[in-house]
Protein backbone atom coordinates (compact mmCIF):
# COMPACT_ATOMS: atom_id res chain seq x y z
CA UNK A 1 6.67 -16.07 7.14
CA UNK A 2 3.80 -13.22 6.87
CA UNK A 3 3.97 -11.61 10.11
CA UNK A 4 2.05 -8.76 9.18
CA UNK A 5 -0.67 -10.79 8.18
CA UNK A 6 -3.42 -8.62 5.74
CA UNK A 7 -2.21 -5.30 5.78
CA UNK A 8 -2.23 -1.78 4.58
CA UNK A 9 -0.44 1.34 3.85
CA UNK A 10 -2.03 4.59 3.91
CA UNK A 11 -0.87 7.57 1.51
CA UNK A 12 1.53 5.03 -0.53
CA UNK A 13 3.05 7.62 -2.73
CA UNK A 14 4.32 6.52 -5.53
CA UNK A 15 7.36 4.41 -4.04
CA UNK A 16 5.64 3.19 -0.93
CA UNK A 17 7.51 2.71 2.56
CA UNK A 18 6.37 -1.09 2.72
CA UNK A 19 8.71 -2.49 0.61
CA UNK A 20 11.79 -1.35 1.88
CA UNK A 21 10.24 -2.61 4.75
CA UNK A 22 10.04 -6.09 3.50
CA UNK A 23 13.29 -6.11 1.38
CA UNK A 24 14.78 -5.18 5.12
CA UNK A 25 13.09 -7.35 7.10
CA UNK A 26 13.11 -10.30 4.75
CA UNK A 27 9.43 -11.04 5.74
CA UNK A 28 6.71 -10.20 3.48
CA UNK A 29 2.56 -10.36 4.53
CA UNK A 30 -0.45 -12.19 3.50
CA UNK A 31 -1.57 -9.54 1.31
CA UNK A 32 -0.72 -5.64 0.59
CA UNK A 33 -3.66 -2.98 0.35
CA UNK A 34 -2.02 0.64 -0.87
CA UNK A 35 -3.90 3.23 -0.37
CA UNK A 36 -3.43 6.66 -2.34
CA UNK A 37 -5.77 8.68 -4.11
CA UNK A 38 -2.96 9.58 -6.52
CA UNK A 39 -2.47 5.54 -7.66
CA UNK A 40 -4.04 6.30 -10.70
CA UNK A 41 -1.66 9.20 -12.10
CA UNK A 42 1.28 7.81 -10.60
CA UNK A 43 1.09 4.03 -12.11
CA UNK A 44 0.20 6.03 -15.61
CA UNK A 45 3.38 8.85 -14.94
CA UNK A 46 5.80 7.56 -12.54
CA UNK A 47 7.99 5.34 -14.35
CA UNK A 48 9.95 4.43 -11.43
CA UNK A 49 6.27 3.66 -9.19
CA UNK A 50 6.87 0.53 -7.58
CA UNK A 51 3.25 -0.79 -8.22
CA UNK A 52 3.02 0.40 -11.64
CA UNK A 53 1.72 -2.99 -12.97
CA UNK A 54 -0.52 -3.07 -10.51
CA UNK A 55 1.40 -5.19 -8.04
CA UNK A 56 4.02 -4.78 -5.34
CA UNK A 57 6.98 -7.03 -5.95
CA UNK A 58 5.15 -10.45 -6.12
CA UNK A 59 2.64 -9.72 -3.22
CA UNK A 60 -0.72 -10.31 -3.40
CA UNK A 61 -1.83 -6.23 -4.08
CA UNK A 62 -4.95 -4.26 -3.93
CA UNK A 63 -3.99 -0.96 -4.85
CA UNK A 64 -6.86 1.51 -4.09
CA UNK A 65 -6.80 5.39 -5.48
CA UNK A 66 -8.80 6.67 -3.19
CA UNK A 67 -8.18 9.41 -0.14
CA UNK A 68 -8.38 7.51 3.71
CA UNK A 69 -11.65 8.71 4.12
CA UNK A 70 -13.36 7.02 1.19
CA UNK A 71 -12.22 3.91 2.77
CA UNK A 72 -14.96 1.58 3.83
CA UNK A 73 -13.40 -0.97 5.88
CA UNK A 74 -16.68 -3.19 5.51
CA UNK A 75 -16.11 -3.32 2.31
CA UNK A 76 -12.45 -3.68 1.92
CA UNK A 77 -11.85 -6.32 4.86
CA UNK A 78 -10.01 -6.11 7.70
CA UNK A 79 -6.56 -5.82 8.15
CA UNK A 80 -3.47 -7.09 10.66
CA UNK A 81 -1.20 -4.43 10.29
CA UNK A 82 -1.43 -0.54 9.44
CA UNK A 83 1.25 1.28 8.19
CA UNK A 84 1.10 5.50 8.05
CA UNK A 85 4.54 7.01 7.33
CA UNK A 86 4.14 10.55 6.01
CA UNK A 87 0.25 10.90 6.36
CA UNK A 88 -1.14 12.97 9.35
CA UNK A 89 0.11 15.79 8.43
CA UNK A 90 -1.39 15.70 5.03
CA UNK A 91 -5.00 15.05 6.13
């Protein structure tokens, strides 16, 4: 079952810390939102990037390559669960 509903992981990285929180869990959400402003470069250079089809295992992904501050919720919907491993200390 999706108990993190809609959610979203901020500063992704190329390997992203959701999905070795799903493979753990063995629960998987509604959707997955990634966001990293380096997407772009690593889905085109990291050959091991987890997302670099453009999806996350076979979740329903929105991958956006864009910095946290770009993000306009409004825009981009609202979501159950936030994930930030890593992050603070890089804004």
């Amino acid at each position: 079952s999706d108990i993190f509903g809609d959610m979203i992981e901020f500063g992704a990285g190329p390997f992203t810390q959701s999905l070795t929180i799903f493979e753990t869990t063995k629960r998987s959400p509604k959707s997955i939102t990634l966001l990293e402003p380096m997407a772009k470069t690593y889905m085109a250079t990291v050959h091991a990037c987890r997302y670099k089809d453009g999806k996350l295992g076979n979740l329903n992904t929105i991958v956006l390559p864009y910095a946290a501050e770009e993000l306009a919720v409004s825009e981009e919907g609202q979501f159950d669960t936030i994930l930030l491993l890593n992050f603070i200390e890089h804004v």
